[in-house]
C-alpha atoms as a PDB file:
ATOM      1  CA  UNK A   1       0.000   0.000   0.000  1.00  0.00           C
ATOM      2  CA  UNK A   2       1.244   3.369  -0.507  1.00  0.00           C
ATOM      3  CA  UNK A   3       0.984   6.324   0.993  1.00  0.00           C
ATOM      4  CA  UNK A   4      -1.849   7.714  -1.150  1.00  0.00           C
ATOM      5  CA  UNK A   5      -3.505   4.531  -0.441  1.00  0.00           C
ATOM      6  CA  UNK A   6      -3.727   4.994   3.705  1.00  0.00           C
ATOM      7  CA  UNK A   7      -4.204   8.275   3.564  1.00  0.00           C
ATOM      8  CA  UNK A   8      -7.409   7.934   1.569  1.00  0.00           C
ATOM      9  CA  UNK A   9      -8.212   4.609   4.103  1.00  0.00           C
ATOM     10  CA  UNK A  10      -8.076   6.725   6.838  1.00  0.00           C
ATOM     11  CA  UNK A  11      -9.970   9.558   5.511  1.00  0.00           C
ATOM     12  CA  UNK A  12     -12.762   7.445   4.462  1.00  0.00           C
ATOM     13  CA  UNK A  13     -12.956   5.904   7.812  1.00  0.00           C
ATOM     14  CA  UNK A  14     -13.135   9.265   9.470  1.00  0.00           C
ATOM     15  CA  UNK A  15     -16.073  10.292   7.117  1.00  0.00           C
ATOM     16  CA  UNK A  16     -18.046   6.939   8.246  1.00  0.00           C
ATOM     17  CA  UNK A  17     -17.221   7.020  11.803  1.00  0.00           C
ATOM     18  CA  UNK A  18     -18.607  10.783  11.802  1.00  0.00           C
ATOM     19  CA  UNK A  19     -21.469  10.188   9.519  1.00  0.00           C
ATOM     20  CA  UNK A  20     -22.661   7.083  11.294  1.00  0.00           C
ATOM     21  CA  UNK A  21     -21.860   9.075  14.658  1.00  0.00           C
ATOM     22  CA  UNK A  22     -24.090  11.825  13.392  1.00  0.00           C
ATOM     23  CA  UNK A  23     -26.918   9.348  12.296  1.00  0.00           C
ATOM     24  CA  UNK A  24     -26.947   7.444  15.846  1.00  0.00           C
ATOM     25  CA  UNK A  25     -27.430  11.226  17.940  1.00  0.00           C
ATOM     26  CA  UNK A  26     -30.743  11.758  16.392  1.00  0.00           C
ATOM     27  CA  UNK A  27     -32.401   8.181  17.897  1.00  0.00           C
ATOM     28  CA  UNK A  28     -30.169   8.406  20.838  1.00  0.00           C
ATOM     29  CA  UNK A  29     -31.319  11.912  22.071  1.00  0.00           C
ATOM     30  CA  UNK A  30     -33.495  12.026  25.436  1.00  0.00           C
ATOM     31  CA  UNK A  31     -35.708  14.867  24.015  1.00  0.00           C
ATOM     32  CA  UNK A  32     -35.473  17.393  26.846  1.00  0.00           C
ATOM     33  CA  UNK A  33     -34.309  20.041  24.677  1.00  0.00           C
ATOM     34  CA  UNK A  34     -35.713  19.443  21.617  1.00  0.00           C
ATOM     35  CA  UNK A  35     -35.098  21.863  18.740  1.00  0.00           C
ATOM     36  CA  UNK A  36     -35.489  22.653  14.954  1.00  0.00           C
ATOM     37  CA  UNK A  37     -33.328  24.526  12.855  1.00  0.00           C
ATOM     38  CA  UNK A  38     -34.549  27.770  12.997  1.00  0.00           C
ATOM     39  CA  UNK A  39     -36.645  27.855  16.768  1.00  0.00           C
ATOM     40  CA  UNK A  40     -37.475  26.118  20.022  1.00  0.00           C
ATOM     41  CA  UNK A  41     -40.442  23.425  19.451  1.00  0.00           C
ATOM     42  CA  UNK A  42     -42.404  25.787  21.949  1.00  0.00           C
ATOM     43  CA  UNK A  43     -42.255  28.835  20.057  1.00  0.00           C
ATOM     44  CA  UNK A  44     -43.084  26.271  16.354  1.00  0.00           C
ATOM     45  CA  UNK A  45     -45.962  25.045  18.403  1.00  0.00           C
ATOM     46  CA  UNK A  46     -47.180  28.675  19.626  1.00  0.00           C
ATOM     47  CA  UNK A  47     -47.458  30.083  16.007  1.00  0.00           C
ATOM     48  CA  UNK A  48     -49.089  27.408  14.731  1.00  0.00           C
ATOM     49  CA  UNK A  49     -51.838  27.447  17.189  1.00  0.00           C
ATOM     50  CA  UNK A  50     -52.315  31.304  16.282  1.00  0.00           C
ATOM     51  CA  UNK A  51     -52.317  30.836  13.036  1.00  0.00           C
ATOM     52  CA  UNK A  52     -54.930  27.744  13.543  1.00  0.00           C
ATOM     53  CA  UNK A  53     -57.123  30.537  15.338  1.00  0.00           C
ATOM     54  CA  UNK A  54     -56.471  32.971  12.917  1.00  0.00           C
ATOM     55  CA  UNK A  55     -58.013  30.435  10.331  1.00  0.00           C
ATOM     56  CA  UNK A  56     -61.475  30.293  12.278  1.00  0.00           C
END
């Protein structure tokens, strides 16, 4: 094996390891601070009840 050869071995090992890392954390969470992207789930789940009432 050559140098080239490891180097990309141990780069693609990283990229699994991480990726399969990353994968597992979103079962594994407890949910006691769960968020989205942009906002707290409390603050998601506050404008969509206005806008539900807004609706009616």
């Amino acid at each position: 094996m050559g140098v080239q050869e490891i180097t990309v071995f141990l780069l693609v090992a990283a990229a699994v390891f991480y990726s399969s890392r990353k994968f597992l954390e979103q079962f594994s969470q407890d949910g006691s601070n769960p968020k989205c992207a942009k906002c707290e789930l409390k603050e998601a789940i506050s404008l969509q009840k206005q806008h539900n009432t807004e609706r009616t």
